[in-house]
PDB file of N, CA and C in Angstrom:
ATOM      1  N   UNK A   1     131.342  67.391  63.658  1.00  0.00           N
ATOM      2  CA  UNK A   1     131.819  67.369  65.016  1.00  0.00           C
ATOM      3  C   UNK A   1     132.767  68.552  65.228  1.00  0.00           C
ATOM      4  N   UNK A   2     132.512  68.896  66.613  1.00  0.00           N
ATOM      5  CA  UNK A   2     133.362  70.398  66.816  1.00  0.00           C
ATOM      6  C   UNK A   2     134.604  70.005  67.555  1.00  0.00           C
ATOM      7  N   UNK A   3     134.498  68.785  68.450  1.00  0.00           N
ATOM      8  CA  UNK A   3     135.265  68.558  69.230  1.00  0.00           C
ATOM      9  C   UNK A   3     135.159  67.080  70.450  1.00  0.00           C
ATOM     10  N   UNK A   4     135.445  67.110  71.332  1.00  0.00           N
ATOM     11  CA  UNK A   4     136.067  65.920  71.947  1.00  0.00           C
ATOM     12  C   UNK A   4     135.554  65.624  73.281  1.00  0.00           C
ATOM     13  N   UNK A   5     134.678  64.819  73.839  1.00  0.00           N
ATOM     14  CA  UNK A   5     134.768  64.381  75.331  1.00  0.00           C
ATOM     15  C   UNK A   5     135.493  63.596  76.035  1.00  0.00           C
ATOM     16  N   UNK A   6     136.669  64.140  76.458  1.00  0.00           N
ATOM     17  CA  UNK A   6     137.485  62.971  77.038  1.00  0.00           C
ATOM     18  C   UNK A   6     137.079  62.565  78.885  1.00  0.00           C
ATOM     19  N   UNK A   7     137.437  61.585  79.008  1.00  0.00           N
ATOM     20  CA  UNK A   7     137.427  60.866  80.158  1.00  0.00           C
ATOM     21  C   UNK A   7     138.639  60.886  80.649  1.00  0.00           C
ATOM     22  N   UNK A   8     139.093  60.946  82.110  1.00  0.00           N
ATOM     23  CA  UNK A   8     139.941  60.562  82.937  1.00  0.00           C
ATOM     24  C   UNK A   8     140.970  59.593  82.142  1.00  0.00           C
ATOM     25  N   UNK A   9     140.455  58.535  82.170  1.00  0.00           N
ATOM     26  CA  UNK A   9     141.739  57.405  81.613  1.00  0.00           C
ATOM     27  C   UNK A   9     142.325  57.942  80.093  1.00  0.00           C
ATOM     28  N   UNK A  10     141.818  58.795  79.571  1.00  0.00           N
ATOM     29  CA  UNK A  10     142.550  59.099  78.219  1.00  0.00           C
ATOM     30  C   UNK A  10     141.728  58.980  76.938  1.00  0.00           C
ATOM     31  N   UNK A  11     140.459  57.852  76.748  1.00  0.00           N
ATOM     32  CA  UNK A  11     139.274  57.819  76.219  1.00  0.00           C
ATOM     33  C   UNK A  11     138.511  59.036  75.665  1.00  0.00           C
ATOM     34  N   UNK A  12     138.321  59.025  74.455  1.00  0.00           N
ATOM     35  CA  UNK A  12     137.430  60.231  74.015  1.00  0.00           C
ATOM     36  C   UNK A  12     136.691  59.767  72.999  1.00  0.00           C
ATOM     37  N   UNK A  13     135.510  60.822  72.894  1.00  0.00           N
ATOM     38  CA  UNK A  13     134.640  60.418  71.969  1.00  0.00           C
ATOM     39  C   UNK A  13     134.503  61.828  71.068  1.00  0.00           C
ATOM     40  N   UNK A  14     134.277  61.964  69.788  1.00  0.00           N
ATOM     41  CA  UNK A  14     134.110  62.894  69.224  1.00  0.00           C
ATOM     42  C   UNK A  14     131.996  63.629  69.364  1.00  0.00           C
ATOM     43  N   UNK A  15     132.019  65.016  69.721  1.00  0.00           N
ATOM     44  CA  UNK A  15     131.299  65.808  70.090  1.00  0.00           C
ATOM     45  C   UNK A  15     130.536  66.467  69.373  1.00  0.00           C
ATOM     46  N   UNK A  16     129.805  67.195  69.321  1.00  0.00           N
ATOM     47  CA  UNK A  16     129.132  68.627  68.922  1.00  0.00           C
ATOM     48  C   UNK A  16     129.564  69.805  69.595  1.00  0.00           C
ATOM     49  N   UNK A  17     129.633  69.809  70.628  1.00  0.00           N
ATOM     50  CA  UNK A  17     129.843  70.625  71.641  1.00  0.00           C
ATOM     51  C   UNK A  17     129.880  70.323  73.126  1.00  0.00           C
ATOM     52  N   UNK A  18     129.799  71.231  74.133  1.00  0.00           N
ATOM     53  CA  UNK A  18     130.447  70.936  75.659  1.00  0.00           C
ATOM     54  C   UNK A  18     129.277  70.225  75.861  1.00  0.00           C
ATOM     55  N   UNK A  19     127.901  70.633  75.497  1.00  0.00           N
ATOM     56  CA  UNK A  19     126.573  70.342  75.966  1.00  0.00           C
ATOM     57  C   UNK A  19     126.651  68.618  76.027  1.00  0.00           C
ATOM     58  N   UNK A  20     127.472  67.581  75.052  1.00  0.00           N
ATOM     59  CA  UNK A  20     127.134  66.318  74.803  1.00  0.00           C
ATOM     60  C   UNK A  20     128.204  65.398  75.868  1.00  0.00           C
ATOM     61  N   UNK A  21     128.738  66.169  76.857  1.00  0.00           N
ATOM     62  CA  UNK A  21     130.058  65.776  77.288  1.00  0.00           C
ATOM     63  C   UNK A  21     128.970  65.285  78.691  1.00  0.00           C
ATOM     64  N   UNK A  22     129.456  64.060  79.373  1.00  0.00           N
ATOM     65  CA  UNK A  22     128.882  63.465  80.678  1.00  0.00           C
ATOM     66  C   UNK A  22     129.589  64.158  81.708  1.00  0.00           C
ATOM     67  N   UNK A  23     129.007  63.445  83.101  1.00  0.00           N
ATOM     68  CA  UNK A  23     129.571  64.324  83.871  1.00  0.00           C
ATOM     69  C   UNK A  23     130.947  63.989  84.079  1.00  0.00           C
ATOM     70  N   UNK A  24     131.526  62.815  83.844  1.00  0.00           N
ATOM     71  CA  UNK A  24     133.225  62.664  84.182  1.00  0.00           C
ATOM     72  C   UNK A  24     134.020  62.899  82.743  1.00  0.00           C
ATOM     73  N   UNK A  25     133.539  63.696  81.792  1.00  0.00           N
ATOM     74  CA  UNK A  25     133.988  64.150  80.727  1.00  0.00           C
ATOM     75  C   UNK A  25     134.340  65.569  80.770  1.00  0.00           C
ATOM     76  N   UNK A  26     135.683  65.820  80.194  1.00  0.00           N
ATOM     77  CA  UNK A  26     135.472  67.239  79.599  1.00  0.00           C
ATOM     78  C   UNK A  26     135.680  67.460  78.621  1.00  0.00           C
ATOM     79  N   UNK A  27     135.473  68.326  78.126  1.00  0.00           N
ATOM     80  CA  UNK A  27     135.332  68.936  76.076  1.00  0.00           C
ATOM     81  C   UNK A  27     136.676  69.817  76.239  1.00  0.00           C
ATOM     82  N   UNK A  28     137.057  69.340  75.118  1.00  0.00           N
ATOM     83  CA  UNK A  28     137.948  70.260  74.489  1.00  0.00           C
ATOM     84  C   UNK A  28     138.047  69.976  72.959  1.00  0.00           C
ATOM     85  N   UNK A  29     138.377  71.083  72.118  1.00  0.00           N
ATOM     86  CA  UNK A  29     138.547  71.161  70.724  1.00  0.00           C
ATOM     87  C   UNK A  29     139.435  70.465  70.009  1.00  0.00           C
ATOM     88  N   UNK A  30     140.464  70.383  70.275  1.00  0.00           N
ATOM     89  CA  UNK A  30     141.717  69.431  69.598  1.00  0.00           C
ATOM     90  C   UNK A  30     141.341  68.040  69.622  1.00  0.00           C
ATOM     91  N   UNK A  31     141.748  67.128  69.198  1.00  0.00           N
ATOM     92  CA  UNK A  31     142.000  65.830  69.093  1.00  0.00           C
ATOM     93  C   UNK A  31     142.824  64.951  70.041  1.00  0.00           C
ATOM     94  N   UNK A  32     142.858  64.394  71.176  1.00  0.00           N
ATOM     95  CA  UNK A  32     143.177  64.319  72.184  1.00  0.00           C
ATOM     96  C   UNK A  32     144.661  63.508  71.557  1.00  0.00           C
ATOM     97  N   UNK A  33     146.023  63.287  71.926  1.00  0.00           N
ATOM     98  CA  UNK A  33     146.712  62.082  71.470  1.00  0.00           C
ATOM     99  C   UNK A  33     146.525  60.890  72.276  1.00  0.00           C
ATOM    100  N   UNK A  34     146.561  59.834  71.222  1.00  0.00           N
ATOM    101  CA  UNK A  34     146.339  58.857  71.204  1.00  0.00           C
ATOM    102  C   UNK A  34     147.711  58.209  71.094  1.00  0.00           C
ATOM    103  N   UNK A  35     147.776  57.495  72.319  1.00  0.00           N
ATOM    104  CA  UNK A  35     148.935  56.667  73.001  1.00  0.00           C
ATOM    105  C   UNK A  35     148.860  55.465  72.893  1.00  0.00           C
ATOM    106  N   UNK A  36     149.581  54.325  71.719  1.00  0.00           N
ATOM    107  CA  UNK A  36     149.439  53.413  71.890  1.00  0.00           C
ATOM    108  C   UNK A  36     149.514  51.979  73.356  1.00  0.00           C
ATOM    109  N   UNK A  37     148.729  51.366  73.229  1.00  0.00           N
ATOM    110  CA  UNK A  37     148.593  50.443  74.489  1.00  0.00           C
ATOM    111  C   UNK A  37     150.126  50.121  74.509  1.00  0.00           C
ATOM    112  N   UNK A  38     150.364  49.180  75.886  1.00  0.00           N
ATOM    113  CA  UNK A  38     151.818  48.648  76.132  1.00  0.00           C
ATOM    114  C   UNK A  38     151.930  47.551  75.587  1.00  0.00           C
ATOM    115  N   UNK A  39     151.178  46.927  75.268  1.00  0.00           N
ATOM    116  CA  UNK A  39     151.384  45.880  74.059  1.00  0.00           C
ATOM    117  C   UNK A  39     151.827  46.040  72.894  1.00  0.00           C
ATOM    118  N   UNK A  40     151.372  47.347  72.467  1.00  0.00           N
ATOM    119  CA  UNK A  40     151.876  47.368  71.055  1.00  0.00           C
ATOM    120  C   UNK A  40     153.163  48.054  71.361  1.00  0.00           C
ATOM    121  N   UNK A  41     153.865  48.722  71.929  1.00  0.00           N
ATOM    122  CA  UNK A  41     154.731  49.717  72.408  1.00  0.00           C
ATOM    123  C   UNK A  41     155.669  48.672  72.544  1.00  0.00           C
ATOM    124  N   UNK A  42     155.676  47.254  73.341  1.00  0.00           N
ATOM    125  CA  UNK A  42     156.575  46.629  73.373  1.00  0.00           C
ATOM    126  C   UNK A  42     156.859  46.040  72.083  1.00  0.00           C
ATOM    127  N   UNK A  43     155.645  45.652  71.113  1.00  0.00           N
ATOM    128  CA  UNK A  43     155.658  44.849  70.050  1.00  0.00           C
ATOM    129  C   UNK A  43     156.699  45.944  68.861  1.00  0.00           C
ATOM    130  N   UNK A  44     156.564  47.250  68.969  1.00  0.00           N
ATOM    131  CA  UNK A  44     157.477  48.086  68.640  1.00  0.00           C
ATOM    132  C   UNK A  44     158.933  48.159  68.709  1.00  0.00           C
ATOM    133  N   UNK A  45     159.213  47.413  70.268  1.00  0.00           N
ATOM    134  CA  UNK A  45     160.162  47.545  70.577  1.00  0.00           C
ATOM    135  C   UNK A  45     161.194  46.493  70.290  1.00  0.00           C
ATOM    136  N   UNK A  46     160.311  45.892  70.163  1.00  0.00           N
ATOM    137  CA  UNK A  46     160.960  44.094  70.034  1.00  0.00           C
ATOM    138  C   UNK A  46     160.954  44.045  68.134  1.00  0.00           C
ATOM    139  N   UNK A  47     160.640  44.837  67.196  1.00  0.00           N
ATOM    140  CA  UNK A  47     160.421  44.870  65.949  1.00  0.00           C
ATOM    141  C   UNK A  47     162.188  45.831  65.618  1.00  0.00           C
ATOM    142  N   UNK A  48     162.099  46.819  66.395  1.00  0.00           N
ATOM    143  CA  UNK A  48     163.605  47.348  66.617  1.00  0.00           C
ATOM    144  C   UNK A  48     164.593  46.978  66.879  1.00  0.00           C
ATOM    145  N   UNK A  49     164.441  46.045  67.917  1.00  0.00           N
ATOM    146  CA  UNK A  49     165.602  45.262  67.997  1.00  0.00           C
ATOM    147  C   UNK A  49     166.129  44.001  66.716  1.00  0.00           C
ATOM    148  N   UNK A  50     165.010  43.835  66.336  1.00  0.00           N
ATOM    149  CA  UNK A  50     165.510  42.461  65.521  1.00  0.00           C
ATOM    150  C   UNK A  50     165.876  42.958  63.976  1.00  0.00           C
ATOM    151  N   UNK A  51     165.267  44.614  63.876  1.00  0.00           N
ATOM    152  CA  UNK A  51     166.043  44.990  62.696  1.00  0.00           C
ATOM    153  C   UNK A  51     167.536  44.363  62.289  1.00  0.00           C
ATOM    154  N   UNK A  52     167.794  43.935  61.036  1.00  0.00           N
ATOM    155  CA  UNK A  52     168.665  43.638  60.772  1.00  0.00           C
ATOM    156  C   UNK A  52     170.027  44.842  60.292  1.00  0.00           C
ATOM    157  N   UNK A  53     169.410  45.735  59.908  1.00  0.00           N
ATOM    158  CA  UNK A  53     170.534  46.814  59.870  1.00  0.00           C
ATOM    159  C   UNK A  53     170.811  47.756  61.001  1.00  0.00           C
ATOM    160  N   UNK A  54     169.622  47.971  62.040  1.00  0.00           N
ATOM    161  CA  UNK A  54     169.545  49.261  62.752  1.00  0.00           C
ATOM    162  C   UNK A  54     169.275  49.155  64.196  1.00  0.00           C
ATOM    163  N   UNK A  55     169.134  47.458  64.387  1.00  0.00           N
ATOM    164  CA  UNK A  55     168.465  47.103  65.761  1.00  0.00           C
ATOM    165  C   UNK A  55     170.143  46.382  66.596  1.00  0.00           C
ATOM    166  N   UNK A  56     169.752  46.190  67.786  1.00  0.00           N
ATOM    167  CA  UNK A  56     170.669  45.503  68.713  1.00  0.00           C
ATOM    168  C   UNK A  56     170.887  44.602  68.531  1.00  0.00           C
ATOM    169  N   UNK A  57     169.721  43.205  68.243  1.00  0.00           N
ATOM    170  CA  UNK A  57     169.992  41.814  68.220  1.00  0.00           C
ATOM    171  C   UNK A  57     171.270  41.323  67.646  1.00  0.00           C
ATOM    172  N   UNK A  58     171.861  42.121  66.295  1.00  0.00           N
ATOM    173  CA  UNK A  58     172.627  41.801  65.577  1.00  0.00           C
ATOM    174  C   UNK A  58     173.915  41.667  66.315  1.00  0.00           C
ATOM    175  N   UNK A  59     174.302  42.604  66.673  1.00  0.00           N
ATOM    176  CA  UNK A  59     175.361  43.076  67.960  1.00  0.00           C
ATOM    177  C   UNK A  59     175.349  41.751  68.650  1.00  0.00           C
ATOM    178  N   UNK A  60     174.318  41.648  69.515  1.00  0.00           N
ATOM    179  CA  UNK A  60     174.567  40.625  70.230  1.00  0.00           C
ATOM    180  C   UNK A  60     174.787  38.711  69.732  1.00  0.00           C
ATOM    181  N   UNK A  61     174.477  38.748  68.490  1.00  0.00           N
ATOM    182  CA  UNK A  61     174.694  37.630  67.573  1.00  0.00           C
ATOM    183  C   UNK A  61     175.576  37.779  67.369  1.00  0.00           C
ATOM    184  N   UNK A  62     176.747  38.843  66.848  1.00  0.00           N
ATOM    185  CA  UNK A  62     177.672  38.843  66.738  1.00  0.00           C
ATOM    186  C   UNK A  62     178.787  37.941  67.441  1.00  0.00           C
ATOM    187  N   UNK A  63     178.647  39.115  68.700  1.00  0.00           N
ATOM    188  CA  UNK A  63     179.135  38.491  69.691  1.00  0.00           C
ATOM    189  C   UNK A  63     179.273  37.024  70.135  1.00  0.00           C
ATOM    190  N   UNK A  64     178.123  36.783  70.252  1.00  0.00           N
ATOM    191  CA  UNK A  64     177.481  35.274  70.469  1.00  0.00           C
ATOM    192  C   UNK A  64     178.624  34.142  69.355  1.00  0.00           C
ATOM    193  N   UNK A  65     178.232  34.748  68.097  1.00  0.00           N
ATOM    194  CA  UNK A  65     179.022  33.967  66.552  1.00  0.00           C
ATOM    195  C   UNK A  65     180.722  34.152  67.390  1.00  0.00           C
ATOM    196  N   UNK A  66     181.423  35.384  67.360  1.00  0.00           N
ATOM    197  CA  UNK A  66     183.094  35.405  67.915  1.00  0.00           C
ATOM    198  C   UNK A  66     182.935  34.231  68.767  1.00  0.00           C
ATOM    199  N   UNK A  67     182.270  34.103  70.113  1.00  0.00           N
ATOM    200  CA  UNK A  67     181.782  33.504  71.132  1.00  0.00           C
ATOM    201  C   UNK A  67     182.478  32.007  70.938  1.00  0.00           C
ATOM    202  N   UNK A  68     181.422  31.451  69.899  1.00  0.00           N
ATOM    203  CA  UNK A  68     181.529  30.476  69.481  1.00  0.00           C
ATOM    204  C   UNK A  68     182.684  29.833  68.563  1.00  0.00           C
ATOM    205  N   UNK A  69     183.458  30.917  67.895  1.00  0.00           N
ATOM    206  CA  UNK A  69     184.355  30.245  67.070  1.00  0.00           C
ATOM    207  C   UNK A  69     185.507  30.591  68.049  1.00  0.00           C
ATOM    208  N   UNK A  70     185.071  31.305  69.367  1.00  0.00           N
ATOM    209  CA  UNK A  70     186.371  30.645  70.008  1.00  0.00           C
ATOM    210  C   UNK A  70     186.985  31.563  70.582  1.00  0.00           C
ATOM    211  N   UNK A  71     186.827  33.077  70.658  1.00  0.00           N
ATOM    212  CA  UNK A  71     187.238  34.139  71.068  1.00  0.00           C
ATOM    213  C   UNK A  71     186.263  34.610  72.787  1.00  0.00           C
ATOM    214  N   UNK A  72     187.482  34.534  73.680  1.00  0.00           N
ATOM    215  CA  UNK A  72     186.753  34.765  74.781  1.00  0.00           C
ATOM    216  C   UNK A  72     185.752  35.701  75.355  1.00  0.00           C
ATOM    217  N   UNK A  73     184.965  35.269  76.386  1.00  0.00           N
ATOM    218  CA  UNK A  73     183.690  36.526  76.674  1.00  0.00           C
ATOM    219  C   UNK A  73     184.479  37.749  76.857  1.00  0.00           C
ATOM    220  N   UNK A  74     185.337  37.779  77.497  1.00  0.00           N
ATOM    221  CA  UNK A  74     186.106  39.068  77.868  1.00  0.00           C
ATOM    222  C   UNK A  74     187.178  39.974  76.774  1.00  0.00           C
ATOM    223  N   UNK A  75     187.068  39.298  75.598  1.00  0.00           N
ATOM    224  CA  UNK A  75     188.013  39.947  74.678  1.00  0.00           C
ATOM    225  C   UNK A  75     187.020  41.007  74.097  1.00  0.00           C
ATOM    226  N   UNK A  76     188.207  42.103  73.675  1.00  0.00           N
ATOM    227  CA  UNK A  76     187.905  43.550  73.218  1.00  0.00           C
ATOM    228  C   UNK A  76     186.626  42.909  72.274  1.00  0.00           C
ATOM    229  N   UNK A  77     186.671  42.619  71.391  1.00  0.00           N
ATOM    230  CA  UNK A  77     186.300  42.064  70.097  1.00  0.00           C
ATOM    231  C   UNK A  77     184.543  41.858  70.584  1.00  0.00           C
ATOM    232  N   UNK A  78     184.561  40.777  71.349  1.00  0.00           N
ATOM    233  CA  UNK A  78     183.464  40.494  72.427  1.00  0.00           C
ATOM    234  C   UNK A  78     182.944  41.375  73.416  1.00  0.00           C
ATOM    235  N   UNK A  79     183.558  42.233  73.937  1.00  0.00           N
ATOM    236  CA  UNK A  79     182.843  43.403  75.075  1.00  0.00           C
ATOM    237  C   UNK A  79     182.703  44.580  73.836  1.00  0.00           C
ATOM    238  N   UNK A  80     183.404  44.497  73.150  1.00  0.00           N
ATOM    239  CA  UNK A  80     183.224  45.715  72.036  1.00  0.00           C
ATOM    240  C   UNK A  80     181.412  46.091  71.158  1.00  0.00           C
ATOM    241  N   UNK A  81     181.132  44.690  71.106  1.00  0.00           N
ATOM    242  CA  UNK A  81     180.141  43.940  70.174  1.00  0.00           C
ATOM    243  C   UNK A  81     178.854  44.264  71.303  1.00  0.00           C
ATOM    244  N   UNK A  82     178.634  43.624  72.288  1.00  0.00           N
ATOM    245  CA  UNK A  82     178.223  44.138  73.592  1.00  0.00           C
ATOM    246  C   UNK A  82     178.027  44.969  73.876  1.00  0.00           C
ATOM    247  N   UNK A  83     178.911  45.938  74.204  1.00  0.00           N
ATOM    248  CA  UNK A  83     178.721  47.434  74.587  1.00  0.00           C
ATOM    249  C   UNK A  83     177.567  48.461  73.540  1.00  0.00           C
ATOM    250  N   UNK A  84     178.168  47.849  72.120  1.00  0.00           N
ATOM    251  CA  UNK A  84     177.246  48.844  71.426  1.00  0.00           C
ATOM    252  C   UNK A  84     175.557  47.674  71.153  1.00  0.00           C
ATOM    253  N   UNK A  85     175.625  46.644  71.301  1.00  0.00           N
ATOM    254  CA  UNK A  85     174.531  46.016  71.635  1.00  0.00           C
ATOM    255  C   UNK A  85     173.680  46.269  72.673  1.00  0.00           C
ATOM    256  N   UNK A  86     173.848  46.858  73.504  1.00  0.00           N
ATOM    257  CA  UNK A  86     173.539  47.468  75.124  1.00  0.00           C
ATOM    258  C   UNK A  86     173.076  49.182  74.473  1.00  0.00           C
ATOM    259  N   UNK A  87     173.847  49.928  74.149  1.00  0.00           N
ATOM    260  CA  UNK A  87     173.586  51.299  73.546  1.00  0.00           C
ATOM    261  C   UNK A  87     172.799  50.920  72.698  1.00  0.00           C
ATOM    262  N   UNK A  88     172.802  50.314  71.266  1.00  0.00           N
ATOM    263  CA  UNK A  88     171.624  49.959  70.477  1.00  0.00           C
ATOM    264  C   UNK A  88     170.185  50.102  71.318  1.00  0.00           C
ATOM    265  N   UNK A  89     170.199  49.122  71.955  1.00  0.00           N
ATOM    266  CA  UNK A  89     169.166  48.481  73.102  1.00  0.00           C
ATOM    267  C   UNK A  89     168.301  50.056  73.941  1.00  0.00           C
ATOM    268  N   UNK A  90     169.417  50.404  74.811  1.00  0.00           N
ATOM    269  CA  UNK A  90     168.506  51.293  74.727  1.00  0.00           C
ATOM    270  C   UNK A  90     168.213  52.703  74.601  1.00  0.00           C
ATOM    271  N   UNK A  91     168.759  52.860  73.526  1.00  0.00           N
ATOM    272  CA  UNK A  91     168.489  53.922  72.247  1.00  0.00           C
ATOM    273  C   UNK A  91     166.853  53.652  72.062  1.00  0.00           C
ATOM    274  N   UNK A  92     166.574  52.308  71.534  1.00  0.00           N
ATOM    275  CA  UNK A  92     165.475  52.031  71.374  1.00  0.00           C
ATOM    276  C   UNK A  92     164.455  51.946  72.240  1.00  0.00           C
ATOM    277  N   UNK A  93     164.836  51.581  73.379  1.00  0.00           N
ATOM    278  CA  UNK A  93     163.833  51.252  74.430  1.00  0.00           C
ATOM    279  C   UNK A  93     163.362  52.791  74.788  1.00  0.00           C
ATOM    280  N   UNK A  94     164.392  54.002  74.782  1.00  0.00           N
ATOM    281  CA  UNK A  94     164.059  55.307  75.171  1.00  0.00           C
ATOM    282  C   UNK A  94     162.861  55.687  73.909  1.00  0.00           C
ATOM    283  N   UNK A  95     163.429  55.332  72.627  1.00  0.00           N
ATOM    284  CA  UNK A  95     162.320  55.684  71.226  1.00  0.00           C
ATOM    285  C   UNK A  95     161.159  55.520  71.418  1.00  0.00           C
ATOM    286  N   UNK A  96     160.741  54.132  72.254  1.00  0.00           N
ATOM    287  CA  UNK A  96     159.286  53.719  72.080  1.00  0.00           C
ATOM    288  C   UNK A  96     159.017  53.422  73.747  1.00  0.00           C
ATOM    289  N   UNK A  97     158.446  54.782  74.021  1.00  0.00           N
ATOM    290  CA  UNK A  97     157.782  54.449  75.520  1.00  0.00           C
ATOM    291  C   UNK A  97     156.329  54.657  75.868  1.00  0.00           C
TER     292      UNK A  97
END
């Protein structure tokens, strides 16, 4: 194969040449990129967050845990935990679009 018939929506098929391309196809040589669906993109995204060293969720468990043993929503401690739970968040959400 020399190359590629892609379609409008992003779809390609690998070629011989321009000659094998339909009429809502065009050929080109490179390898077109391939963009994962939004399913998996979210399933990405949601795999990031729940990282335990590197994702947001933690942050916000945190919080949640102070929360609970008694330290108010509004204390440093608690908006602190938050804030970088929110930046975590979307750090990631920008990573995988």
């Amino acid at each position: 194969m020399t190359g590629y018939a892609v379609k409008a929506d992003g779809s390609f098929r690998a070629v011989d040449d321009e000659s094998w391309c339909e009429v809502d196809e065009t050929y080109q040589k490179d390898q077109p990129q391939i963009t994962p669906p939004p399913i998996d993109v979210e399933r990405m995204r949601r795999l990031a967050y729940a990282d335990p060293d590197t994702g947001s969720d933690r942050y916000f468990a945190e919080a949640m845990s102070a929360m609970a043993a008694g330290s108010p929503m509004d204390s440093p401690e608690v908006k602190a935990l938050f804030a970088k739970g929110l930046e975590v968040k979307n750090r990631i959400k920008e990573q995988y679009q």
